[in-house]
Protein backbone atom coordinates (compact mmCIF):
# COMPACT_ATOMS: atom_id res chain seq x y z
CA UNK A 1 0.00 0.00 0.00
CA UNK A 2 1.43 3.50 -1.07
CA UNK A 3 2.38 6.05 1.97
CA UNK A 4 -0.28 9.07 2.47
CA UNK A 5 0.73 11.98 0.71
CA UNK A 6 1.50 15.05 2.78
CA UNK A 7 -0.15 18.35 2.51
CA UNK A 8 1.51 21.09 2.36
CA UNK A 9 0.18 24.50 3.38
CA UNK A 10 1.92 28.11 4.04
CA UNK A 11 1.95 30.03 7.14
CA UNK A 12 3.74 32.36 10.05
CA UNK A 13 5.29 31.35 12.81
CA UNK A 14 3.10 33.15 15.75
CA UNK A 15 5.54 31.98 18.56
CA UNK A 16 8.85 29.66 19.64
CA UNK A 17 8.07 27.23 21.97
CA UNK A 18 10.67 25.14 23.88
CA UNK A 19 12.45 22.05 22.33
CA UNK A 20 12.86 23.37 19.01
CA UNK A 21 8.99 23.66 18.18
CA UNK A 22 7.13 26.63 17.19
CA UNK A 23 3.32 27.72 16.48
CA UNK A 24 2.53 28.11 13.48
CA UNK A 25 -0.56 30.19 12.24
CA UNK A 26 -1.63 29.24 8.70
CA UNK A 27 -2.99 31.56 6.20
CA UNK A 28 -6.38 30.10 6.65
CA UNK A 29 -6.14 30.93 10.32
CA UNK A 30 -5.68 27.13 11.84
CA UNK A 31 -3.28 27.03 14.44
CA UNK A 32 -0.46 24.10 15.09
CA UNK A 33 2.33 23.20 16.67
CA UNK A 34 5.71 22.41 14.41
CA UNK A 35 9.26 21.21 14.63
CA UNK A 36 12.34 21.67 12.69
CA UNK A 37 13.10 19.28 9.68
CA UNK A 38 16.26 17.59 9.84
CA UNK A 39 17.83 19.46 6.40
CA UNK A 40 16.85 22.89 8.33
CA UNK A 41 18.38 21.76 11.20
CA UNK A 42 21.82 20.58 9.20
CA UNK A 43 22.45 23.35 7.48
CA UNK A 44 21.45 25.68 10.40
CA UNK A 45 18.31 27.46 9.25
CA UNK A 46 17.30 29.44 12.10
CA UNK A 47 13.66 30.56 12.64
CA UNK A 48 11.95 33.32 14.43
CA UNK A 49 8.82 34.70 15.17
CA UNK A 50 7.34 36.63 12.40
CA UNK A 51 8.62 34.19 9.43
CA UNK A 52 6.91 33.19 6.55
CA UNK A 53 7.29 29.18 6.41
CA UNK A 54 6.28 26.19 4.77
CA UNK A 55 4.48 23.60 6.99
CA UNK A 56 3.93 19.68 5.97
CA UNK A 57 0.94 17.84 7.49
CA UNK A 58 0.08 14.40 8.17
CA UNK A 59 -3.80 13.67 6.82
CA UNK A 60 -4.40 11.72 10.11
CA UNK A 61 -2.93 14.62 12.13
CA UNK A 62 -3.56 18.37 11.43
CA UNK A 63 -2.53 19.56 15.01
CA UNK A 64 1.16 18.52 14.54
CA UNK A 65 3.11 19.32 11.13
CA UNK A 66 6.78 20.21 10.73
CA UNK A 67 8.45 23.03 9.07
CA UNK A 68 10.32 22.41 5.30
CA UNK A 69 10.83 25.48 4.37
CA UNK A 70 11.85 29.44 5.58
CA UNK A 71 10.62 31.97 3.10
CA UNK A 72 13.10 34.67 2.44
CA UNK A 73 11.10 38.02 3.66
CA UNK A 74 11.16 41.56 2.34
CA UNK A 75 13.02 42.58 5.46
CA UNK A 76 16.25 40.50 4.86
CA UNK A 77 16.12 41.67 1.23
CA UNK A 78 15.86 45.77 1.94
CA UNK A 79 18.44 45.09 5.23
CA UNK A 80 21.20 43.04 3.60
CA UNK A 81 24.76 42.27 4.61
CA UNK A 82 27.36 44.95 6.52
CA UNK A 83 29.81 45.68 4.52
CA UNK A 84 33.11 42.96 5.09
CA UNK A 85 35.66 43.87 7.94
CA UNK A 86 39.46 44.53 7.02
CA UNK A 87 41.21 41.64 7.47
CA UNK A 88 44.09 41.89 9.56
CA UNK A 89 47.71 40.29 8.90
CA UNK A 90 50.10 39.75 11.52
CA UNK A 91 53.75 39.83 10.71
């Protein structure tokens, strides 16, 4: 028998909870609790309150889903980077 497919919906995180979960409002205004993927986690994708995610379901389970993705926001576009430090030489 084939797995379940997953649904996928888009949301913001609302708060950071302990243990590396967060809730998660969706745009249609349903509220759940959701944890880090692993690939987020291994390459150190940090998230905060206020971010645009991704969120995968289970069709059994809509209180519990987990976060795949970290939308880049308008913020973090208009911000950008400092400008790079001299770099120092000792002789």
């Amino acid at each position: 028998m084939p797995k379940e497919e997953l649904l996928q919906f888009e949301g913001r995180v609302t708060e950071i909870l302990p243990d590396a979960r967060y809730r998660v409002e969706l745009d249609n205004g349903h509220q759940l609790v959701a944890y880090t993927a692993g690939k987020m986690k291994k390459n150190r994708i940090k998230t905060l309150a206020g971010d645009r995610v991704t969120v995968e379901l289970s069709p059994y389970d809509l209180e519990k889903g987990r976060l795949i993705f970290r939308h880049k926001d308008e913020r973090a576009a208009t911000i950008g980077r400092s400008p790079p430090r001299a770099q120092f030489r000792r002789r």
